[in-house]
PDB file of N, CA and C in Angstrom:
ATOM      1  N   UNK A   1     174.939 206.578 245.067  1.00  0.00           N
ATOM      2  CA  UNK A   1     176.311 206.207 245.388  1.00  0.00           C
ATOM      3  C   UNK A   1     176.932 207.324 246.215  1.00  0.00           C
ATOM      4  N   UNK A   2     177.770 206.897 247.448  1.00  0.00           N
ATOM      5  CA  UNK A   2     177.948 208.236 248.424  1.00  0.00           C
ATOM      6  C   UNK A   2     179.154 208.372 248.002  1.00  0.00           C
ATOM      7  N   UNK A   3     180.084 207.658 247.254  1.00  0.00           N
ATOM      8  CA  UNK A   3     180.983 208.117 247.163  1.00  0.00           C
ATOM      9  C   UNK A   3     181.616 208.237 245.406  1.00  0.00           C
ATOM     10  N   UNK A   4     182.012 209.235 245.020  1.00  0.00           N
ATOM     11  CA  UNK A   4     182.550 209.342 243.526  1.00  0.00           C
ATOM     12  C   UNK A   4     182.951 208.710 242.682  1.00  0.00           C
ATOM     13  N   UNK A   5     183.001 208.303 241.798  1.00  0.00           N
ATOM     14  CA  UNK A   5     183.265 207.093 241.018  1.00  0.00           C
ATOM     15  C   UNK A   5     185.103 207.718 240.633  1.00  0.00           C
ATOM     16  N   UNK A   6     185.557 209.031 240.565  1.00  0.00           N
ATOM     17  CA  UNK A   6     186.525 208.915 240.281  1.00  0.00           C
ATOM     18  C   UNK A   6     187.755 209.026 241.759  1.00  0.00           C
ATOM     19  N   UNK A   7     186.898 209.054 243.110  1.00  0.00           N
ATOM     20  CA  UNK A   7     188.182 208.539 243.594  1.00  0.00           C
ATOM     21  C   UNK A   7     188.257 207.185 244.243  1.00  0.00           C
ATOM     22  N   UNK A   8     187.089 206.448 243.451  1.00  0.00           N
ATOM     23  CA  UNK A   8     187.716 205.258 243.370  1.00  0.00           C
ATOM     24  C   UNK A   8     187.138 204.292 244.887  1.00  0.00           C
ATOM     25  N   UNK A   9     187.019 203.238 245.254  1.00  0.00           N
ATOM     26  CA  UNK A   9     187.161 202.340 246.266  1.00  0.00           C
ATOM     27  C   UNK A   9     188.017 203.208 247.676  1.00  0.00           C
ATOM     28  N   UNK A  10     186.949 202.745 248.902  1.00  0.00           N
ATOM     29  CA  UNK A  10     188.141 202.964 249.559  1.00  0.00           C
ATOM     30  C   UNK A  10     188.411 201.787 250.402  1.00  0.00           C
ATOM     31  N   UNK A  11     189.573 201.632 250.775  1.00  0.00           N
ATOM     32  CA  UNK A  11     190.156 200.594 251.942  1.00  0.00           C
ATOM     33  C   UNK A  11     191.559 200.730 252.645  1.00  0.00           C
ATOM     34  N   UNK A  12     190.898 200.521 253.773  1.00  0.00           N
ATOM     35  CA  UNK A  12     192.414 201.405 254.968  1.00  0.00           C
ATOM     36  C   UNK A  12     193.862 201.009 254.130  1.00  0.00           C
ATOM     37  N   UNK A  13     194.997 201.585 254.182  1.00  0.00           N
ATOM     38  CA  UNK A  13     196.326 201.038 254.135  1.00  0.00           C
ATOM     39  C   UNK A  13     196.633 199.767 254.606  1.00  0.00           C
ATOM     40  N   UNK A  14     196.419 200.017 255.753  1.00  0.00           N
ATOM     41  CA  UNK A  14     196.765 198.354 256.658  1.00  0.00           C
ATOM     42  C   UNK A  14     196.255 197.410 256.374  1.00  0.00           C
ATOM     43  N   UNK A  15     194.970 197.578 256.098  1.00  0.00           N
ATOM     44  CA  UNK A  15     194.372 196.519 255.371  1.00  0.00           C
ATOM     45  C   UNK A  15     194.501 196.175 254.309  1.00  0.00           C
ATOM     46  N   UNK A  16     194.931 196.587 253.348  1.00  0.00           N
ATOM     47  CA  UNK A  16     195.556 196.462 251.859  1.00  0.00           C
ATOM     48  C   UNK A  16     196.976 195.854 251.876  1.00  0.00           C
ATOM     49  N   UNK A  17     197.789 196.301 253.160  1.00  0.00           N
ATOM     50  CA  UNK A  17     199.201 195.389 253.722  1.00  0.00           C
ATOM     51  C   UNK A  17     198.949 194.447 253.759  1.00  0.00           C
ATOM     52  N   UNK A  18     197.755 193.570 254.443  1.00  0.00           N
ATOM     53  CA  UNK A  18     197.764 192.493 255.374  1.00  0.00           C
ATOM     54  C   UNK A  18     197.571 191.161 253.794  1.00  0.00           C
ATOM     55  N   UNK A  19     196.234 192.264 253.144  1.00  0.00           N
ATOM     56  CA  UNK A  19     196.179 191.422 252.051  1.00  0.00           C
ATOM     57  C   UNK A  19     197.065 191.133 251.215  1.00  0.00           C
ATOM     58  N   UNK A  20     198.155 192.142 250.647  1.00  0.00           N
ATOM     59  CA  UNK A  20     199.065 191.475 250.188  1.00  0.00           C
ATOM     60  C   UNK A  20     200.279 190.690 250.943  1.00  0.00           C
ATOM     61  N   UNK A  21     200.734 190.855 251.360  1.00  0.00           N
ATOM     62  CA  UNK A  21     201.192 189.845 252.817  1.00  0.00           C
ATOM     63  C   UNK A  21     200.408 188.479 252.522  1.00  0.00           C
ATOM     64  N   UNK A  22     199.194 188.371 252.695  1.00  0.00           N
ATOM     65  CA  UNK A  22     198.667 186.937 252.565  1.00  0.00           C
ATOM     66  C   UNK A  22     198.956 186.194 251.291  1.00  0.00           C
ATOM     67  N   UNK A  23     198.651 187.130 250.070  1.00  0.00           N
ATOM     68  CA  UNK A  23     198.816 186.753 248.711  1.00  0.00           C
ATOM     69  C   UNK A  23     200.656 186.060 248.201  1.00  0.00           C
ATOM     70  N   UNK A  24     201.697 186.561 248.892  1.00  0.00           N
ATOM     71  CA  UNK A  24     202.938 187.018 248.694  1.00  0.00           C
ATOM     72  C   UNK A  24     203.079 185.563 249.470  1.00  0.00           C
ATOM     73  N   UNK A  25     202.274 184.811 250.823  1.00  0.00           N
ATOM     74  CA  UNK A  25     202.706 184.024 251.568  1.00  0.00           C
ATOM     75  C   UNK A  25     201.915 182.896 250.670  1.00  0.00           C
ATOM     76  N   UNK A  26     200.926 182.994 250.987  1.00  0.00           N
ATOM     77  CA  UNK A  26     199.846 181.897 250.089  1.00  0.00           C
ATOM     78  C   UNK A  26     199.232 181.418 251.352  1.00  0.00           C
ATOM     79  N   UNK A  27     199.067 182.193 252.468  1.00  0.00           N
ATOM     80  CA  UNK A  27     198.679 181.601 253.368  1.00  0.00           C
ATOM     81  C   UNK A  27     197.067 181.947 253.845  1.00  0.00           C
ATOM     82  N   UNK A  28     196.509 180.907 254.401  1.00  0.00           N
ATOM     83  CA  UNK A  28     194.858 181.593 254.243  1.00  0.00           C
ATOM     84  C   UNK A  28     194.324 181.308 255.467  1.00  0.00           C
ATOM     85  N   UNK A  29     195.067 182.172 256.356  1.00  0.00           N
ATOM     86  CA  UNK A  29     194.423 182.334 258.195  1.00  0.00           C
ATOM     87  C   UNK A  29     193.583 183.584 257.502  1.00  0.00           C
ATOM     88  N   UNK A  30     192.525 183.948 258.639  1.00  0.00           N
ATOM     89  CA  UNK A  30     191.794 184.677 258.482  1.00  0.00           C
ATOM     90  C   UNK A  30     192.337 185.988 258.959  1.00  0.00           C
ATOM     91  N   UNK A  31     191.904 187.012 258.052  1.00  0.00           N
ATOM     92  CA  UNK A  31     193.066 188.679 258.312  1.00  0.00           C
ATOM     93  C   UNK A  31     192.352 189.194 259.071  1.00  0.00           C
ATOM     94  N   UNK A  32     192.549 189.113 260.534  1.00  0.00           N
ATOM     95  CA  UNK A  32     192.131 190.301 261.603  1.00  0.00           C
ATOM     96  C   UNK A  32     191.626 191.523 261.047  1.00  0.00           C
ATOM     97  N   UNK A  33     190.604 192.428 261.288  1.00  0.00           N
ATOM     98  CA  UNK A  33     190.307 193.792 261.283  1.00  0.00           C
ATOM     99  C   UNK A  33     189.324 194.299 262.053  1.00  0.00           C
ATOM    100  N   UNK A  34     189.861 195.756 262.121  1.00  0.00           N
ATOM    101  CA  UNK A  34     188.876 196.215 262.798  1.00  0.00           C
ATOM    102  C   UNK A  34     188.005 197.457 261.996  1.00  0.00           C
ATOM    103  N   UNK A  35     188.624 196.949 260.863  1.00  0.00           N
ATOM    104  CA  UNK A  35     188.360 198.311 259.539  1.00  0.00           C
ATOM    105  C   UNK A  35     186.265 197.876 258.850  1.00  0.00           C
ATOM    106  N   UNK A  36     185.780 198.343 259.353  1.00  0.00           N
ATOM    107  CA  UNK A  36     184.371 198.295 259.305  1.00  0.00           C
ATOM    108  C   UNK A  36     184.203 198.276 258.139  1.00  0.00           C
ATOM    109  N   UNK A  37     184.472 199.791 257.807  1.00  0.00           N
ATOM    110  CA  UNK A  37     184.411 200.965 256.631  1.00  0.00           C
ATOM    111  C   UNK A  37     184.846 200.783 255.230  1.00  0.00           C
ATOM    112  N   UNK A  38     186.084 199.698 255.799  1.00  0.00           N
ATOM    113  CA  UNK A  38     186.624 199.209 253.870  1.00  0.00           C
ATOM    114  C   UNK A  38     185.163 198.451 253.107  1.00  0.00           C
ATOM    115  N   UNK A  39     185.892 198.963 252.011  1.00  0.00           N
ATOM    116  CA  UNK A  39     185.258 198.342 250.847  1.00  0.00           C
ATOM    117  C   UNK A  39     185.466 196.995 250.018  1.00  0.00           C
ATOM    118  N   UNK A  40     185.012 196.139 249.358  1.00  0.00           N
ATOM    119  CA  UNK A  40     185.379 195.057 249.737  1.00  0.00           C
ATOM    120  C   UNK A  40     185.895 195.031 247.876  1.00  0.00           C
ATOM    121  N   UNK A  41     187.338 195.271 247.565  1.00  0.00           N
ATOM    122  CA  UNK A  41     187.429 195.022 246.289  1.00  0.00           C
ATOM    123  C   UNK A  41     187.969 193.219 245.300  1.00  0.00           C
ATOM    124  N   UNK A  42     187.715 193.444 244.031  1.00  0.00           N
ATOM    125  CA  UNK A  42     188.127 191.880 243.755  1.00  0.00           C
ATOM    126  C   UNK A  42     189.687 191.275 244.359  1.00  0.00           C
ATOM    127  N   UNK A  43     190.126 192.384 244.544  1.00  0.00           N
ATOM    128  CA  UNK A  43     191.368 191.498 245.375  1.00  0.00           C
ATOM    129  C   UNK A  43     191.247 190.623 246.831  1.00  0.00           C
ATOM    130  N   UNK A  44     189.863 191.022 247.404  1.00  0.00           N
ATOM    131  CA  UNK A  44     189.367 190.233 248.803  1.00  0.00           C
ATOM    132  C   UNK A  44     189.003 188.878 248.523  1.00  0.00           C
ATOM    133  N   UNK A  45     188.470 188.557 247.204  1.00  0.00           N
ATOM    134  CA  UNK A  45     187.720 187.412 246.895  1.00  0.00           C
ATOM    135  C   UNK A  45     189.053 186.005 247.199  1.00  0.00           C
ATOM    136  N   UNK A  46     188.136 185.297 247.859  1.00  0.00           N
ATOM    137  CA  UNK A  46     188.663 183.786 247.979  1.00  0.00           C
ATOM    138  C   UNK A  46     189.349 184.082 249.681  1.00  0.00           C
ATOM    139  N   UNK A  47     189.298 184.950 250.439  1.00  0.00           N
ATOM    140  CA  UNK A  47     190.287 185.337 251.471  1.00  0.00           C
ATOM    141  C   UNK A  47     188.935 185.195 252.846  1.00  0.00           C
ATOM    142  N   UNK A  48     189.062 184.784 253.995  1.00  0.00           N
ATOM    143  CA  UNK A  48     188.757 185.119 255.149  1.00  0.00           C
ATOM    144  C   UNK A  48     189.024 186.376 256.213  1.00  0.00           C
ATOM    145  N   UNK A  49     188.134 187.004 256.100  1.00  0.00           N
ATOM    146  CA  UNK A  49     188.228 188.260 257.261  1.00  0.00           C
ATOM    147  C   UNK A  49     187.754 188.029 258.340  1.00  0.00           C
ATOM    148  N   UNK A  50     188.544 188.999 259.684  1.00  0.00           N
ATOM    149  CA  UNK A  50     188.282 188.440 260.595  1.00  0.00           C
ATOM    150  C   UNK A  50     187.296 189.680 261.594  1.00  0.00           C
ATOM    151  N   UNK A  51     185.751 190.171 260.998  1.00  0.00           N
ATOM    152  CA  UNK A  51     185.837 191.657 261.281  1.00  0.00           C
ATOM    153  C   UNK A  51     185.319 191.849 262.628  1.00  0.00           C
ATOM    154  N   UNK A  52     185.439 192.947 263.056  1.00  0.00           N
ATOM    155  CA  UNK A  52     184.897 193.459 264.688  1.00  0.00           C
ATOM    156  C   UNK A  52     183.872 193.704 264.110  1.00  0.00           C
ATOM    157  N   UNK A  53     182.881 193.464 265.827  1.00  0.00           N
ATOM    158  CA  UNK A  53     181.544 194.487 265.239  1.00  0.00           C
ATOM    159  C   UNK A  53     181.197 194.347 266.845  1.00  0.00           C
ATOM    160  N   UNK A  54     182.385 195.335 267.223  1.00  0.00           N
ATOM    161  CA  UNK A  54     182.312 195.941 268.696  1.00  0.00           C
ATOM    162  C   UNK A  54     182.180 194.680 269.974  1.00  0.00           C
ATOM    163  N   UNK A  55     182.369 193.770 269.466  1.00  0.00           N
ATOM    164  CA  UNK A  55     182.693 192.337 270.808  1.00  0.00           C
ATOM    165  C   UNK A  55     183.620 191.397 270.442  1.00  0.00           C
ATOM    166  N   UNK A  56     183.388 191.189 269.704  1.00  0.00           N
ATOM    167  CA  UNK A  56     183.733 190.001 268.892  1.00  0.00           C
ATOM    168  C   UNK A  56     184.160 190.096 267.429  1.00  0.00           C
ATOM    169  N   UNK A  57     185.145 189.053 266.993  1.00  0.00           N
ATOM    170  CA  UNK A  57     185.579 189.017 265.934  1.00  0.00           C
ATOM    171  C   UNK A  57     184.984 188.021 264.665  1.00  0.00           C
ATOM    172  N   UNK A  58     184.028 188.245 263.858  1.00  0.00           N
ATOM    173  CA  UNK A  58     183.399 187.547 262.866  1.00  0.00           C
ATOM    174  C   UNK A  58     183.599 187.251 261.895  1.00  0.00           C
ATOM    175  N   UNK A  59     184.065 185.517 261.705  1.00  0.00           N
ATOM    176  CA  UNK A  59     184.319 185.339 259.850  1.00  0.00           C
ATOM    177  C   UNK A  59     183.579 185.753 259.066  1.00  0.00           C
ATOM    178  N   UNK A  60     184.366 186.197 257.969  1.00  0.00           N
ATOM    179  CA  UNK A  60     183.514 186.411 256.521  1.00  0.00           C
ATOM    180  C   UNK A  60     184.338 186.233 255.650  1.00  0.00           C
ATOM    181  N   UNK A  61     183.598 185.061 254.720  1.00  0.00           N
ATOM    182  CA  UNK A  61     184.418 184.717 253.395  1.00  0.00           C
ATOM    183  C   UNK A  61     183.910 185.264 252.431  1.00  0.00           C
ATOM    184  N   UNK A  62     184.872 186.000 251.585  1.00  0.00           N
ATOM    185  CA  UNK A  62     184.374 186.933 251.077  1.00  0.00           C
ATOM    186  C   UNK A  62     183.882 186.210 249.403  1.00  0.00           C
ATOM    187  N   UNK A  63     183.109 186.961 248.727  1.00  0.00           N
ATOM    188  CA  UNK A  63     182.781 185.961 247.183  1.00  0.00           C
ATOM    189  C   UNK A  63     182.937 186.973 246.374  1.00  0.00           C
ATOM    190  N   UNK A  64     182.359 186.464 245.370  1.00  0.00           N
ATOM    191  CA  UNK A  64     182.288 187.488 244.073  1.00  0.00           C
ATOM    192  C   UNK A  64     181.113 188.445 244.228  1.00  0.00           C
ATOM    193  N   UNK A  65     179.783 188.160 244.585  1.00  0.00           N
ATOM    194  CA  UNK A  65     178.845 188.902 244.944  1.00  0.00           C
ATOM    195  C   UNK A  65     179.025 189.981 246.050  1.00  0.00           C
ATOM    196  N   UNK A  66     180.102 190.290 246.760  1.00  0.00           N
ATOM    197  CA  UNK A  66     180.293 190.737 248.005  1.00  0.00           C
ATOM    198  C   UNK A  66     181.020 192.104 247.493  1.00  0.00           C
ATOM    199  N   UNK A  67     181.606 192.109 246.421  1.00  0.00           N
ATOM    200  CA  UNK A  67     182.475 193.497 245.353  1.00  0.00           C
ATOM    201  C   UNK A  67     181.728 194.791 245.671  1.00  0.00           C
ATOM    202  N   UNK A  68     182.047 195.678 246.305  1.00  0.00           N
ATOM    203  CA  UNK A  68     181.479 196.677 246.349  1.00  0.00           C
ATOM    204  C   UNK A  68     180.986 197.057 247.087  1.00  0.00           C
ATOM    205  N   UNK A  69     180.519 196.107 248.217  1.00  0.00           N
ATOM    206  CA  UNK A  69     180.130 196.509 249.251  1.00  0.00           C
ATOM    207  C   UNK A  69     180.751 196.545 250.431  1.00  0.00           C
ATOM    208  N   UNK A  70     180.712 196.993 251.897  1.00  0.00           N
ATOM    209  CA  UNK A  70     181.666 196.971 252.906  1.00  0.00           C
ATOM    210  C   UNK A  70     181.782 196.193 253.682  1.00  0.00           C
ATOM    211  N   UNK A  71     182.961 196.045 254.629  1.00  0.00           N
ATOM    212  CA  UNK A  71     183.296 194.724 255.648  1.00  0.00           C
ATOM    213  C   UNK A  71     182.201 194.922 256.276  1.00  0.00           C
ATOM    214  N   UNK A  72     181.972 196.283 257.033  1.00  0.00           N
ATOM    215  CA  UNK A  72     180.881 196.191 258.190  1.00  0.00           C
ATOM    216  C   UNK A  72     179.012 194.985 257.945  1.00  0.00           C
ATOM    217  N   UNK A  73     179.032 195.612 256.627  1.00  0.00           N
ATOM    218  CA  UNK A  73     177.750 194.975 256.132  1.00  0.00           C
ATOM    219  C   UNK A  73     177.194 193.404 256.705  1.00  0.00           C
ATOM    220  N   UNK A  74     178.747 192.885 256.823  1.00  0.00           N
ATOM    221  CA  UNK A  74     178.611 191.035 257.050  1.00  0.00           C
ATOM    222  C   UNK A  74     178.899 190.619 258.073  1.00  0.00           C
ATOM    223  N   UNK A  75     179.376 191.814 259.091  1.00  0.00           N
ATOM    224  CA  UNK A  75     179.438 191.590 260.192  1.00  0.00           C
ATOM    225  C   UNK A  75     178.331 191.937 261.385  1.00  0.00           C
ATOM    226  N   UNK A  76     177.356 192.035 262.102  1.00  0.00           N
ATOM    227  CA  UNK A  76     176.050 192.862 262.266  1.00  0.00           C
ATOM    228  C   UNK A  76     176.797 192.722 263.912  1.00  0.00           C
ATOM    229  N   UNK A  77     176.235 194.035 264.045  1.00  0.00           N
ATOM    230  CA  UNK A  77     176.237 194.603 265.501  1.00  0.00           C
ATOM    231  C   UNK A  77     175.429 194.374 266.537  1.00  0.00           C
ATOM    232  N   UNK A  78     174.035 194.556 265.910  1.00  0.00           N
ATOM    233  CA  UNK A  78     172.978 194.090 267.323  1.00  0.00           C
ATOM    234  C   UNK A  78     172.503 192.782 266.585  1.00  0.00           C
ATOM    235  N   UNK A  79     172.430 192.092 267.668  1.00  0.00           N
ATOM    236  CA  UNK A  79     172.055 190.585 267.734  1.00  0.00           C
ATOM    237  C   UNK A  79     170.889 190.245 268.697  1.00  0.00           C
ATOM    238  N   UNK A  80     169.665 190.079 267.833  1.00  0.00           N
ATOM    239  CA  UNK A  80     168.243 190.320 268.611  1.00  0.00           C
ATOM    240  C   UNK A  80     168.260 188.881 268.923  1.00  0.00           C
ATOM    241  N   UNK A  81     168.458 188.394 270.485  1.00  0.00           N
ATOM    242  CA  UNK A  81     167.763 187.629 271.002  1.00  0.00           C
ATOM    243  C   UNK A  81     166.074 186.856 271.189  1.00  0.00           C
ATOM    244  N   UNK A  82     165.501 187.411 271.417  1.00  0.00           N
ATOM    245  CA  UNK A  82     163.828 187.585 271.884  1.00  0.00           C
ATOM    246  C   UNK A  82     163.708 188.388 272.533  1.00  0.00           C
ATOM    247  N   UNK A  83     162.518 188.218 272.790  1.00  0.00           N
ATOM    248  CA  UNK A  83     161.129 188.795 273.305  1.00  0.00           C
ATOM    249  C   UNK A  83     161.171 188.544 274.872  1.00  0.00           C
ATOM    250  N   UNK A  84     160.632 189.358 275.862  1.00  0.00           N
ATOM    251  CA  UNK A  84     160.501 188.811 276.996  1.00  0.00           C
ATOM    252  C   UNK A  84     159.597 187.548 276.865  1.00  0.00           C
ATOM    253  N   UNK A  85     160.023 185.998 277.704  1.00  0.00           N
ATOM    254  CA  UNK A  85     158.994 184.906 277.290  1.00  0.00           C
ATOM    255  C   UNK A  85     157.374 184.915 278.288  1.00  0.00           C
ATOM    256  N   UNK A  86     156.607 184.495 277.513  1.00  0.00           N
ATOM    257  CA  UNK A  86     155.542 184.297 278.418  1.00  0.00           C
ATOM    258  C   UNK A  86     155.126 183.560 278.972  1.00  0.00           C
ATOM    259  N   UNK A  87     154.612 184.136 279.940  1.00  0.00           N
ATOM    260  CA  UNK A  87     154.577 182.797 281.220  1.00  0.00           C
ATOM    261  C   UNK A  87     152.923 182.985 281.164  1.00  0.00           C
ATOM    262  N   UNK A  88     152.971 181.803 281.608  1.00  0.00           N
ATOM    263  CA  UNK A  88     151.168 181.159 281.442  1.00  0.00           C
ATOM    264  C   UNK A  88     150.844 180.972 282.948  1.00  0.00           C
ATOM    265  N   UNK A  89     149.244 181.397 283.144  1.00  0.00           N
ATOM    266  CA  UNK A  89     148.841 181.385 284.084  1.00  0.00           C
ATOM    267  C   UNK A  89     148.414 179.888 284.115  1.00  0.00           C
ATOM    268  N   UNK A  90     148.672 178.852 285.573  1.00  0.00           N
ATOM    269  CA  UNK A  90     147.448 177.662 285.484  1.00  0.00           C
ATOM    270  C   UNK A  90     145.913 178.179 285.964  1.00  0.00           C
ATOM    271  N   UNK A  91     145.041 177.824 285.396  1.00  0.00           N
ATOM    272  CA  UNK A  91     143.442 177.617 285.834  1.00  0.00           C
ATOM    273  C   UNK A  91     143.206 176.533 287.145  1.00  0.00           C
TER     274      UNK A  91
END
Protein backbone atom coordinates (compact mmCIF):
# COMPACT_ATOMS: atom_id res chain seq x y z
CA UNK A 1 0.00 0.00 0.00
CA UNK A 2 1.81 3.39 -1.12
CA UNK A 3 -0.03 5.28 0.84
CA UNK A 4 -0.72 5.24 4.93
CA UNK A 5 -3.64 3.99 6.25
CA UNK A 6 -3.79 6.89 8.71
CA UNK A 7 -3.95 9.71 6.29
CA UNK A 8 -6.57 8.25 4.87
CA UNK A 9 -7.98 8.29 0.97
CA UNK A 10 -6.99 10.84 -1.20
CA UNK A 11 -9.25 12.94 -3.61
CA UNK A 12 -8.76 16.48 -5.07
CA UNK A 13 -11.09 19.23 -3.30
CA UNK A 14 -12.86 19.99 -6.47
CA UNK A 15 -13.68 16.86 -6.97
CA UNK A 16 -15.24 16.17 -3.68
CA UNK A 17 -17.29 19.76 -4.56
CA UNK A 18 -18.63 18.49 -7.69
CA UNK A 19 -19.73 15.29 -5.89
CA UNK A 20 -21.52 16.83 -3.39
CA UNK A 21 -23.14 19.36 -5.64
CA UNK A 22 -24.52 16.28 -7.53
CA UNK A 23 -25.81 14.54 -4.33
CA UNK A 24 -27.47 18.03 -2.90
CA UNK A 25 -29.10 18.31 -6.71
CA UNK A 26 -30.00 14.61 -7.32
CA UNK A 27 -28.81 15.09 -10.57
CA UNK A 28 -26.83 12.32 -12.52
CA UNK A 29 -24.91 14.04 -15.63
CA UNK A 30 -21.65 12.68 -15.66
CA UNK A 31 -18.89 14.84 -13.34
CA UNK A 32 -16.18 16.09 -15.67
CA UNK A 33 -12.49 15.45 -14.42
CA UNK A 34 -9.36 15.69 -15.06
CA UNK A 35 -8.26 14.35 -11.56
CA UNK A 36 -6.52 10.92 -12.63
CA UNK A 37 -5.02 10.48 -9.19
CA UNK A 38 -8.28 10.50 -6.96
CA UNK A 39 -9.22 7.69 -5.25
CA UNK A 40 -12.36 6.30 -5.74
CA UNK A 41 -14.29 6.37 -2.22
CA UNK A 42 -17.96 4.83 -1.28
CA UNK A 43 -19.32 8.17 -1.78
CA UNK A 44 -18.52 7.75 -5.85
CA UNK A 45 -20.68 4.65 -6.03
CA UNK A 46 -23.88 4.87 -8.25
CA UNK A 47 -22.34 8.32 -9.97
CA UNK A 48 -20.81 8.72 -13.63
CA UNK A 49 -17.33 10.20 -14.17
CA UNK A 50 -16.28 11.87 -16.87
CA UNK A 51 -12.25 11.11 -16.78
CA UNK A 52 -9.35 12.46 -19.13
CA UNK A 53 -6.80 10.23 -20.20
CA UNK A 54 -4.96 12.93 -22.20
CA UNK A 55 -7.60 13.18 -25.45
CA UNK A 56 -10.58 12.45 -24.56
CA UNK A 57 -13.07 12.30 -21.94
CA UNK A 58 -14.17 8.61 -20.71
CA UNK A 59 -17.29 7.31 -18.88
CA UNK A 60 -16.94 5.39 -15.87
CA UNK A 61 -19.65 4.17 -13.71
CA UNK A 62 -18.40 3.69 -10.80
CA UNK A 63 -19.57 0.25 -8.47
CA UNK A 64 -18.92 -1.17 -5.35
CA UNK A 65 -15.91 -3.21 -6.53
CA UNK A 66 -14.17 -0.02 -7.82
CA UNK A 67 -13.57 1.36 -3.68
CA UNK A 68 -10.15 1.94 -3.42
CA UNK A 69 -8.87 2.13 -6.35
CA UNK A 70 -8.17 5.27 -8.72
CA UNK A 71 -10.06 7.25 -11.50
CA UNK A 72 -7.01 6.87 -13.74
CA UNK A 73 -7.18 2.94 -13.55
CA UNK A 74 -10.65 2.92 -15.80
CA UNK A 75 -9.68 5.25 -17.92
CA UNK A 76 -6.49 3.79 -20.16
CA UNK A 77 -4.20 5.98 -22.04
CA UNK A 78 -2.65 3.98 -24.83
CA UNK A 79 -5.07 2.37 -27.02
CA UNK A 80 -3.31 -0.47 -29.08
CA UNK A 81 -4.71 -0.54 -32.43
CA UNK A 82 -2.70 -3.41 -34.44
CA UNK A 83 -0.05 -4.62 -35.94
CA UNK A 84 1.27 -3.40 -39.22
CA UNK A 85 -1.26 -5.67 -41.69
CA UNK A 86 0.11 -8.19 -43.99
CA UNK A 87 0.06 -8.12 -47.31
CA UNK A 88 0.30 -11.33 -49.31
CA UNK A 89 2.28 -11.95 -52.15
CA UNK A 90 0.16 -13.55 -55.42
CA UNK A 91 2.05 -16.73 -57.00
Amino acid sequence: MARSIKKGFFVDYHLLEKIEKAVKTGVKKPIQTWSRRSTITPDFIGHTFSVHNGKSFLPVYVTENMVGHKLGEFSPTRMFKSHGGMTRKEI
